[in-house]
N, C-alpha and C. Protein backbone atom coordinates (compact mmCIF):
# COMPACT_ATOMS: atom_id res chain seq x y z
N UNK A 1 30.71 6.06 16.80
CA UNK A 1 30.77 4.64 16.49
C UNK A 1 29.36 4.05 16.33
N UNK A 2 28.70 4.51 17.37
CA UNK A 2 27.53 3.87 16.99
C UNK A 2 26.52 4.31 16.03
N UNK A 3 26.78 5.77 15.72
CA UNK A 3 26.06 6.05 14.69
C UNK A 3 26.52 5.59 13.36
N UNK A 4 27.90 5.29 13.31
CA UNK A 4 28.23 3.76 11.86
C UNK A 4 27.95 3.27 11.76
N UNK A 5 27.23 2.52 12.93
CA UNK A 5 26.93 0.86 12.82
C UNK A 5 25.33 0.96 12.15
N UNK A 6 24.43 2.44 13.39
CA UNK A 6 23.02 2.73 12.59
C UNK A 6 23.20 2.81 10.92
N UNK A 7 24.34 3.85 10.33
CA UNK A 7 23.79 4.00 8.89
C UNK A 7 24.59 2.75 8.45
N UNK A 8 25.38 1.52 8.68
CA UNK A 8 25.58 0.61 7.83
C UNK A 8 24.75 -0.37 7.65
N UNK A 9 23.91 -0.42 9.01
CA UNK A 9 22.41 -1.22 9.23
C UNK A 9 21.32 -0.67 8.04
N UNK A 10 21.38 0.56 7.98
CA UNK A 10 20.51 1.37 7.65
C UNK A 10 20.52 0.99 5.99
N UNK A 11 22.00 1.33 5.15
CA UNK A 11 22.08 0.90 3.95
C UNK A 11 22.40 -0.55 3.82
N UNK A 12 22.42 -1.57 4.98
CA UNK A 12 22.02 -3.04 4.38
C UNK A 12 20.91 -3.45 3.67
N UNK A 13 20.14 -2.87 4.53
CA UNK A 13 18.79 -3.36 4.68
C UNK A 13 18.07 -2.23 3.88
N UNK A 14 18.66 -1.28 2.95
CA UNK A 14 17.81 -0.38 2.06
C UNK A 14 18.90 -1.58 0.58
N UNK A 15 19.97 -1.06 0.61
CA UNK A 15 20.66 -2.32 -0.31
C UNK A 15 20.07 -3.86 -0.87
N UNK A 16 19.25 -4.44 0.97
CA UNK A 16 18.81 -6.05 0.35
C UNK A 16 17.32 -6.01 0.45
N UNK A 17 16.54 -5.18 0.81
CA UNK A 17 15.29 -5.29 0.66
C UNK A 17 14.96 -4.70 -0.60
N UNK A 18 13.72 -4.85 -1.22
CA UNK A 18 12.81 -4.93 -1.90
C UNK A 18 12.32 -3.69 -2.89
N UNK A 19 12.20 -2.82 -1.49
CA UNK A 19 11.92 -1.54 -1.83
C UNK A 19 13.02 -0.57 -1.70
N UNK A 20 12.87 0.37 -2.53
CA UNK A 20 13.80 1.45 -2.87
C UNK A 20 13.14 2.93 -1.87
N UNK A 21 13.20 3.66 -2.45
CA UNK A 21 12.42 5.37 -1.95
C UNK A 21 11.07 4.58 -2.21
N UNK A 22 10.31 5.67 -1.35
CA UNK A 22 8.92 5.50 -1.23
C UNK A 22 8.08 6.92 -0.78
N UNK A 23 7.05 7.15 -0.91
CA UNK A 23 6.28 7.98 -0.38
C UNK A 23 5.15 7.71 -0.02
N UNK A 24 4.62 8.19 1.65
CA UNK A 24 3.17 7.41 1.82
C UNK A 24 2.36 8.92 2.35
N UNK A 25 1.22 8.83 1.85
CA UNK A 25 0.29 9.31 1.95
C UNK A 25 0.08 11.00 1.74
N UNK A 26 0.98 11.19 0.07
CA UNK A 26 1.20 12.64 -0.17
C UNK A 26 -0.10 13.03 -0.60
N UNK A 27 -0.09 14.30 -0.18
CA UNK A 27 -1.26 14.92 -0.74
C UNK A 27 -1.08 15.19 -2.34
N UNK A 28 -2.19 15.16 -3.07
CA UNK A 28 -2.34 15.30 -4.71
C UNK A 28 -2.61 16.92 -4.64
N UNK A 29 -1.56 17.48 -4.86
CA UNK A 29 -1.22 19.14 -4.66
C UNK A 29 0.19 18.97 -6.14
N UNK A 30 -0.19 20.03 -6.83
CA UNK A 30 0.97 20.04 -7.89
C UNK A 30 2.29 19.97 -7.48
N UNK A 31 3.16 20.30 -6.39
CA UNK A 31 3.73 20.60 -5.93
C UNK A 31 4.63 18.99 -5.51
N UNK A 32 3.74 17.85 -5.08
CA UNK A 32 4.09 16.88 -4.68
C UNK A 32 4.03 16.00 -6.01
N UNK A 33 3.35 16.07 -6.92
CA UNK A 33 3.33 15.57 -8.21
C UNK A 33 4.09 16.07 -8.81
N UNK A 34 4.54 17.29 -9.20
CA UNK A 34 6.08 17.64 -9.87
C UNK A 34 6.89 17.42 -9.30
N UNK A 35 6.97 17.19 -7.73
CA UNK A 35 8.46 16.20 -6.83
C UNK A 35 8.68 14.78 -7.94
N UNK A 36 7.32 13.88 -7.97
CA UNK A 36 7.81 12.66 -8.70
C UNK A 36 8.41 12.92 -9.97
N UNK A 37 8.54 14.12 -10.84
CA UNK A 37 9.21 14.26 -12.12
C UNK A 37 10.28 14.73 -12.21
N UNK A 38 10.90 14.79 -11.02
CA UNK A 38 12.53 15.04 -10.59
C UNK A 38 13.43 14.06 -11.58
N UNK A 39 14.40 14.48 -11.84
CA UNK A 39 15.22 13.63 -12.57
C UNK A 39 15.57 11.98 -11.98
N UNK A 40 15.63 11.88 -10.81
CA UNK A 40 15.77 11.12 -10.11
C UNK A 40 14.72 10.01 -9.63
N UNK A 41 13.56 10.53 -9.55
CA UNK A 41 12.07 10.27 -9.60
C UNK A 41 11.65 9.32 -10.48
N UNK A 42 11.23 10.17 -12.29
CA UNK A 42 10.99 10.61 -13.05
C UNK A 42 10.96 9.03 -13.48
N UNK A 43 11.98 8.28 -13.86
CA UNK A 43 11.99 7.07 -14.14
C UNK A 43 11.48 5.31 -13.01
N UNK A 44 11.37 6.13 -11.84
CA UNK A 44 11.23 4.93 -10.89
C UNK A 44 9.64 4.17 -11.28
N UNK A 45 9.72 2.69 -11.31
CA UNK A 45 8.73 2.20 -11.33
C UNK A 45 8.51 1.18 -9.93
N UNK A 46 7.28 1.05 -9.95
CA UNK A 46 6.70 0.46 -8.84
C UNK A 46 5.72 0.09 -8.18
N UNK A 47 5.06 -0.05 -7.17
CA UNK A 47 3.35 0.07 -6.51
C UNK A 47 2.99 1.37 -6.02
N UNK A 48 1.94 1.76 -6.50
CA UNK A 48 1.30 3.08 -6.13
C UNK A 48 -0.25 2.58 -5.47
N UNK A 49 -0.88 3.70 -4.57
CA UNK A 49 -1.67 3.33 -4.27
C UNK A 49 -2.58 5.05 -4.15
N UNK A 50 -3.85 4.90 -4.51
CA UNK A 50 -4.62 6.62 -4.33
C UNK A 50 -5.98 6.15 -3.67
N UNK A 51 -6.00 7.09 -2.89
CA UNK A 51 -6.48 7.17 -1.39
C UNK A 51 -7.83 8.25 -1.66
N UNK A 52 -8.87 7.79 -1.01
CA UNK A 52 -10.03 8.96 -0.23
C UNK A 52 -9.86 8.84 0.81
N UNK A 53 -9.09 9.89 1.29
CA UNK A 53 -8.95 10.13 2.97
C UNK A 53 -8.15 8.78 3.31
N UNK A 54 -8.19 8.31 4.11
CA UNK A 54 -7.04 6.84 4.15
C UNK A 54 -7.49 5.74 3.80
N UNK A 55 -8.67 5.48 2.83
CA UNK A 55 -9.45 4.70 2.90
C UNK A 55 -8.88 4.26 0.91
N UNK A 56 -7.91 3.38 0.84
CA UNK A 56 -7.64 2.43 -0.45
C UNK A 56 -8.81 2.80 -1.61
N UNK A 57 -8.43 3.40 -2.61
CA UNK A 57 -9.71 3.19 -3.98
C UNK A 57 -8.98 2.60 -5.42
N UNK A 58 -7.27 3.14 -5.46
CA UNK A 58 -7.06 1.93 -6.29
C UNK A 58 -5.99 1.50 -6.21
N UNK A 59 -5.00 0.38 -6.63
CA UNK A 59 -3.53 0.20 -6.56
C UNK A 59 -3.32 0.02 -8.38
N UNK A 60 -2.04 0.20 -8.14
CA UNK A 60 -1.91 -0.01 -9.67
C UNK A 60 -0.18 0.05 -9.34
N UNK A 61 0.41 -0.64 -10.29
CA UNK A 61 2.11 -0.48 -10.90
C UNK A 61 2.57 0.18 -12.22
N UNK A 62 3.56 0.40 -12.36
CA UNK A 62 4.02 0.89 -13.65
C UNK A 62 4.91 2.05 -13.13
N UNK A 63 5.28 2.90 -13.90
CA UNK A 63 5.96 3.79 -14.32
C UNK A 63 5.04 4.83 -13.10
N UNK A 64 6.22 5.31 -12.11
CA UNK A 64 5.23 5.97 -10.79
C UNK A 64 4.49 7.22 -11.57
N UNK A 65 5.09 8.22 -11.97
CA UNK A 65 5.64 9.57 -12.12
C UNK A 65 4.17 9.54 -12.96
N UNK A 66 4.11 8.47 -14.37
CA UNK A 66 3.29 8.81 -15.54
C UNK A 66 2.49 8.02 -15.07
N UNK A 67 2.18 7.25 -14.23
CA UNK A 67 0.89 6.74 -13.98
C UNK A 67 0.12 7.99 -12.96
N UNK A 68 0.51 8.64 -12.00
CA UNK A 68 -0.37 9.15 -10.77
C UNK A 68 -0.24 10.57 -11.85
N UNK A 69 0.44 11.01 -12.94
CA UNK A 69 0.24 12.20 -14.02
C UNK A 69 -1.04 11.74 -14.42
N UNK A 70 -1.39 10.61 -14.93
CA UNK A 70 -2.48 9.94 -15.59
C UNK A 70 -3.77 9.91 -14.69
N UNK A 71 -3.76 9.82 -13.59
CA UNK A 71 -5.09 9.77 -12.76
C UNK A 71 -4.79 10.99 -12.14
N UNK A 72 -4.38 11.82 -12.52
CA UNK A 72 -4.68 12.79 -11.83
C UNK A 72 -5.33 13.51 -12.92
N UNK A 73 -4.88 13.25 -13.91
CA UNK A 73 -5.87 14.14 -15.43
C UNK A 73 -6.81 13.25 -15.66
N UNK A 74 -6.91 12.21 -15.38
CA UNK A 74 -8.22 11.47 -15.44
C UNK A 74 -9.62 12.08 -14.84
N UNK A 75 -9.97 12.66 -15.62
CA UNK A 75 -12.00 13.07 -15.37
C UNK A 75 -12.96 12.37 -14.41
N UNK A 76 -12.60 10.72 -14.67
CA UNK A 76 -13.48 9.84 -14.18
C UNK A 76 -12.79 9.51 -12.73
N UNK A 77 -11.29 9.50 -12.51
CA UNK A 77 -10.94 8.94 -11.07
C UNK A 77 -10.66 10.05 -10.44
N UNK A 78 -10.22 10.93 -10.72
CA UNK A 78 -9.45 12.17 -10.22
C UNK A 78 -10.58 12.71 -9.21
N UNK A 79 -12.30 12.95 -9.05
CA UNK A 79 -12.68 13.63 -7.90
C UNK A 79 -12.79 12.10 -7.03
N UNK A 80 -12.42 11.02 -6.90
CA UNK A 80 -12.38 10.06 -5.84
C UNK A 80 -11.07 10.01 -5.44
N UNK A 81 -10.14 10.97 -5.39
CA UNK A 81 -8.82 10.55 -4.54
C UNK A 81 -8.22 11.81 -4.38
N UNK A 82 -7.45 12.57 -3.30
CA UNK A 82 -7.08 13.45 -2.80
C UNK A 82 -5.31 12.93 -2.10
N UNK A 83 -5.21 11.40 -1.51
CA UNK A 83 -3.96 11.65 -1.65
C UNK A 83 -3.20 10.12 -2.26
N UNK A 84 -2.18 10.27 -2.36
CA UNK A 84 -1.22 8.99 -3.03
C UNK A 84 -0.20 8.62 -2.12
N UNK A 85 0.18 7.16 -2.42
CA UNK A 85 1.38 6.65 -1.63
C UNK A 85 1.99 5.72 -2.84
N UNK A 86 3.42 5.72 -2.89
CA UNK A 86 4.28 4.98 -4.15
C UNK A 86 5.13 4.15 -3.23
N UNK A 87 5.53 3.42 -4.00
CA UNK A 87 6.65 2.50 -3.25
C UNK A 87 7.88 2.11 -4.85
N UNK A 88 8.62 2.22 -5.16
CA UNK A 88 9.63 1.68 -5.98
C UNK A 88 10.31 0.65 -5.85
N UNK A 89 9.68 -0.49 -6.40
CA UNK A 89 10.05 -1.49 -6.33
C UNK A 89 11.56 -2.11 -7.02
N UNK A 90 12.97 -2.69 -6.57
CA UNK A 90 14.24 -2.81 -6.75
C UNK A 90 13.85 -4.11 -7.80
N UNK A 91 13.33 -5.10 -7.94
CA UNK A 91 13.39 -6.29 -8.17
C UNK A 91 12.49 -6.38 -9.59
N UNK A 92 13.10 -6.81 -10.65
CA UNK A 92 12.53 -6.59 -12.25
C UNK A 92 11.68 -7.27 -11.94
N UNK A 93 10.17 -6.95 -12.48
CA UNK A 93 9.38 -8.02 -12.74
C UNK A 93 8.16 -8.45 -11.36
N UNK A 94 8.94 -7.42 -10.41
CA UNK A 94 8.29 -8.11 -9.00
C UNK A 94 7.15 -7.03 -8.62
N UNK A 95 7.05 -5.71 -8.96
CA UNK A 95 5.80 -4.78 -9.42
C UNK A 95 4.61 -5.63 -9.48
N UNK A 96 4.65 -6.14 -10.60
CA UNK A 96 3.18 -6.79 -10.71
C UNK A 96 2.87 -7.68 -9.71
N UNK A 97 3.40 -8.24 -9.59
CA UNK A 97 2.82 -9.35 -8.18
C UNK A 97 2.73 -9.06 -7.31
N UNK A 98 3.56 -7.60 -6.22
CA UNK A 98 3.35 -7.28 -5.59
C UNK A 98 1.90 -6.53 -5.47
N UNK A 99 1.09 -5.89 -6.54
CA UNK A 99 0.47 -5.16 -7.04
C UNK A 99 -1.13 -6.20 -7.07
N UNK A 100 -0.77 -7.57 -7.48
CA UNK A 100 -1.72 -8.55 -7.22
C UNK A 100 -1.96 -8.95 -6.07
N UNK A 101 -0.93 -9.30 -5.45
CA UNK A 101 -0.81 -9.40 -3.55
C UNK A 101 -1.95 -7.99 -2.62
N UNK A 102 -1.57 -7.02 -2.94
CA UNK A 102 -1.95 -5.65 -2.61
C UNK A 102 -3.73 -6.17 -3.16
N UNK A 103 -3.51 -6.36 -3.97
CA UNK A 103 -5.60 -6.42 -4.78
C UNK A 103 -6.34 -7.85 -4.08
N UNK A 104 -5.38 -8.85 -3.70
CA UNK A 104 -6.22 -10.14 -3.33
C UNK A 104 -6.69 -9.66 -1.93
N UNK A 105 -5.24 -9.08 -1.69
CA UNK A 105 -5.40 -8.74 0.14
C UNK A 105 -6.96 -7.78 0.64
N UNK A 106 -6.79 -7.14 -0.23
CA UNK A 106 -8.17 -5.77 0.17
C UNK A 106 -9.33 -6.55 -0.64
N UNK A 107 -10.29 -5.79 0.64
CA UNK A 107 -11.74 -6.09 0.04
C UNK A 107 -11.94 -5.12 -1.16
N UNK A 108 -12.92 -6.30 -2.35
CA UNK A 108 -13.41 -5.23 -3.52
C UNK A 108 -13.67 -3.76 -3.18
N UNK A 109 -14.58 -3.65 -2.10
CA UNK A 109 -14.83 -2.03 -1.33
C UNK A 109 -14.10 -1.21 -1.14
N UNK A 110 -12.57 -1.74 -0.88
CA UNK A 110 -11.47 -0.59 -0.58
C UNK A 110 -10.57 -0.49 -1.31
N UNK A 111 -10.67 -1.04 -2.60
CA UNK A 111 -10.70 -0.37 -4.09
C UNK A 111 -11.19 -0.31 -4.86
N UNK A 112 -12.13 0.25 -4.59
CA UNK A 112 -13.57 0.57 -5.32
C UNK A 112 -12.93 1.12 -7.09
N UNK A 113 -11.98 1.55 -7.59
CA UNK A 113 -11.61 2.04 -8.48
C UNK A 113 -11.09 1.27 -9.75
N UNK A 114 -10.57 0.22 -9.01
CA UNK A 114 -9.71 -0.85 -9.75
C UNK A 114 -11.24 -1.77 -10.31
N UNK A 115 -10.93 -2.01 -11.96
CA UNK A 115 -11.93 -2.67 -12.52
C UNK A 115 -11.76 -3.92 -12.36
N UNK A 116 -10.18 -4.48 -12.40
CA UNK A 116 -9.63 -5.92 -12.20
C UNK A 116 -9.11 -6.53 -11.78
N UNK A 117 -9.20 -7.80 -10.83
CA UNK A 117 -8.30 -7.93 -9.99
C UNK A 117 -6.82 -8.39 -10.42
N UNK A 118 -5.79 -8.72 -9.39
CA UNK A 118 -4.75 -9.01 -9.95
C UNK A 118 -4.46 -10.60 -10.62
N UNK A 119 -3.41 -10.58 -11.28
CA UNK A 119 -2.73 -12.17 -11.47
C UNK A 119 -1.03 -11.99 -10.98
N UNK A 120 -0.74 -13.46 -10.65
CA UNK A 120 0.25 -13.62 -10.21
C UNK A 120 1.20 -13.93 -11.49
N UNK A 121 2.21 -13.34 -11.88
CA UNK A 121 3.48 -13.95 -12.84
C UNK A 121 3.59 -15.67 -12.79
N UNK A 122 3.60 -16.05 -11.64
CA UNK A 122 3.95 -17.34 -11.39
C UNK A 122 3.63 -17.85 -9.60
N UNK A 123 3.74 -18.83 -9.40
CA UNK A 123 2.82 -19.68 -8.26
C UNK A 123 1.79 -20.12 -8.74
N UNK A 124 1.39 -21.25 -7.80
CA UNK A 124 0.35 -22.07 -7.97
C UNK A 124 -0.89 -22.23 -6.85
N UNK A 125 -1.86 -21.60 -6.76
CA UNK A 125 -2.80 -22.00 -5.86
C UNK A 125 -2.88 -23.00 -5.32
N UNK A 126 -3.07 -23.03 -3.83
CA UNK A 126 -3.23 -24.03 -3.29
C UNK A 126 -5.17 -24.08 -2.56
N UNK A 127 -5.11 -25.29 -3.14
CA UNK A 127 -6.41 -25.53 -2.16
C UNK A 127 -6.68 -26.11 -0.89
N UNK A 128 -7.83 -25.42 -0.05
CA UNK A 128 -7.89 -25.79 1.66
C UNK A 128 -7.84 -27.02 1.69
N UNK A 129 -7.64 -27.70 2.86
CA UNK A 129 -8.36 -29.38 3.25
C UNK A 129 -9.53 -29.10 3.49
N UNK A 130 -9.88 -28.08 3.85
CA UNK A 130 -11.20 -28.09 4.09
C UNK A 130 -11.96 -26.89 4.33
N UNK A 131 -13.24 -26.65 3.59
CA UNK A 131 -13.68 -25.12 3.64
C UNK A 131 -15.36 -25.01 4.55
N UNK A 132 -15.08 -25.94 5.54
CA UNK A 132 -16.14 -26.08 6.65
C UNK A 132 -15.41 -24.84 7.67
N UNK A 133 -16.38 -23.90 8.04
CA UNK A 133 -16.10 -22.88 9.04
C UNK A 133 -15.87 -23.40 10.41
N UNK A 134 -15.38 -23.13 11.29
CA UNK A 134 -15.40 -23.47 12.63
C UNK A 134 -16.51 -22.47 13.41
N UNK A 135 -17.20 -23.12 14.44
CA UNK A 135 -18.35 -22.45 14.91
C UNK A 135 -17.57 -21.36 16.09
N UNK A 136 -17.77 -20.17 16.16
CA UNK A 136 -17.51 -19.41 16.97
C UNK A 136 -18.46 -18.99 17.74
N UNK A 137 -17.94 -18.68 19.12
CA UNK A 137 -19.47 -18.66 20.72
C UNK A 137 -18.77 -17.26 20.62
N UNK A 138 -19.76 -16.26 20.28
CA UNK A 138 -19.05 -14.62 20.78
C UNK A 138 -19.64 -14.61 22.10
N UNK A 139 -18.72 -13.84 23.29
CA UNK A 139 -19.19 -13.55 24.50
C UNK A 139 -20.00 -12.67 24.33
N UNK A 140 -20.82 -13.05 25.65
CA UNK A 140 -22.09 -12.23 25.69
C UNK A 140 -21.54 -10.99 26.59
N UNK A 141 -22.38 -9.43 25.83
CA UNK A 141 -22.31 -8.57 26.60
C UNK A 141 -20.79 -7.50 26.24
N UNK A 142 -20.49 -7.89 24.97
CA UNK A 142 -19.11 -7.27 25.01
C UNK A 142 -17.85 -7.88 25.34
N UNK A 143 -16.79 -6.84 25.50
CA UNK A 143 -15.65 -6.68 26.09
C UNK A 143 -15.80 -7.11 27.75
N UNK A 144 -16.78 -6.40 27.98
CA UNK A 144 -16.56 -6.38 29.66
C UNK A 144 -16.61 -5.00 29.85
N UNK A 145 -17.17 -4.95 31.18
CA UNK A 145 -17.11 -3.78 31.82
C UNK A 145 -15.95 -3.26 32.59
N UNK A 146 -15.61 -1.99 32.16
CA UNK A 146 -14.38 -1.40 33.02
C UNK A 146 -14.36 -1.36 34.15
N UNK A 147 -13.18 -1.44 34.39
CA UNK A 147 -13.98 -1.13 36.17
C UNK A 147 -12.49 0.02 36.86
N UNK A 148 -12.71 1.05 37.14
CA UNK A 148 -11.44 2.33 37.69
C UNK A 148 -11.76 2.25 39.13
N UNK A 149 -10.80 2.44 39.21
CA UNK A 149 -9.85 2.46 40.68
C UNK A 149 -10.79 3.48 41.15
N UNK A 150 -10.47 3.87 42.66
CA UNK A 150 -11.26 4.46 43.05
C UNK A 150 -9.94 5.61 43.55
N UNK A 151 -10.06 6.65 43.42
CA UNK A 151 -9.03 7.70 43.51
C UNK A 151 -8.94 7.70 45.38
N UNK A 152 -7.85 7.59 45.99
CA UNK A 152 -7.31 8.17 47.10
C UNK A 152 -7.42 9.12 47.60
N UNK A 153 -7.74 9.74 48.63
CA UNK A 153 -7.57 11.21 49.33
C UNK A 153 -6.58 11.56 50.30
């Protein structure tokens, strides 16, 4: 019984969210790149993201399968990334923005790869009331010093 209730939870919430299948942090080995050209695969579009070591270098959307085919035969990106993470996005149209969200969020540095940043389909910027910093007092000296128990005999 209760394992019904897990997989009907399980396919609600794969049913009403966003994302479909996903893969995070495959290694760029032929093996995991001919997985995405599975029949099943083969067509999914969505947010991809390729990695030096865990460290973000570019995001990009489109067509999963023929985009990470494409940087991986790419000359110029291909020795800056070793592994990939995809996400397949359910919602027409919602790729790209997610994909802009993903580029505003990270510093230029931790996608060093991406030439441009993103745009949004639609929304409207909002501007601060006010872009005066608040003064911050960092404590002196750190965290603090630890301080351990003294072991029992």
């Amino acid at each position: 019984m209760a394992k019904e209730i897990q997989m009907k939870m399980a396919r609600d919430k794969t049913e009403n969210g966003i994302v479909g299948r996903y893969g995070k942090l495959w290694t760029r080995v032929p093996a995991n790149v001919k997985k995405l050209a599975t029949k099943d695969l083969k067509e999914a579009t969505g947010v991809y993201a390729l990695y030096n070591g865990t460290m973000p270098v570019y995001i990009g959307h489109g067509r999963i399968f023929a985009r990470i085919r494409g940087h991986n035969r790419n000359r110029k990106k291909a020795p800056f990334w070793e592994h990939f993470s995809w996400y397949e996005i359910k919602g027409k149209g919602l790729s790209r923005d997610i994909e802009s969200l993903f580029l505003s969020v990270l510093p230029f540095y931790a996608r060093s790869l991406n030439k441009m940043g993103g745009k949004f389909a639609s929304g409207m910027k909002t501007p601060a009331a006010s872009k005066t910093p608040i003064k911050i007092s960092w404590p002196k000296g750190g965290a603090g010093k630890k301080r351990h128990r003294m072991k029992q005999k």
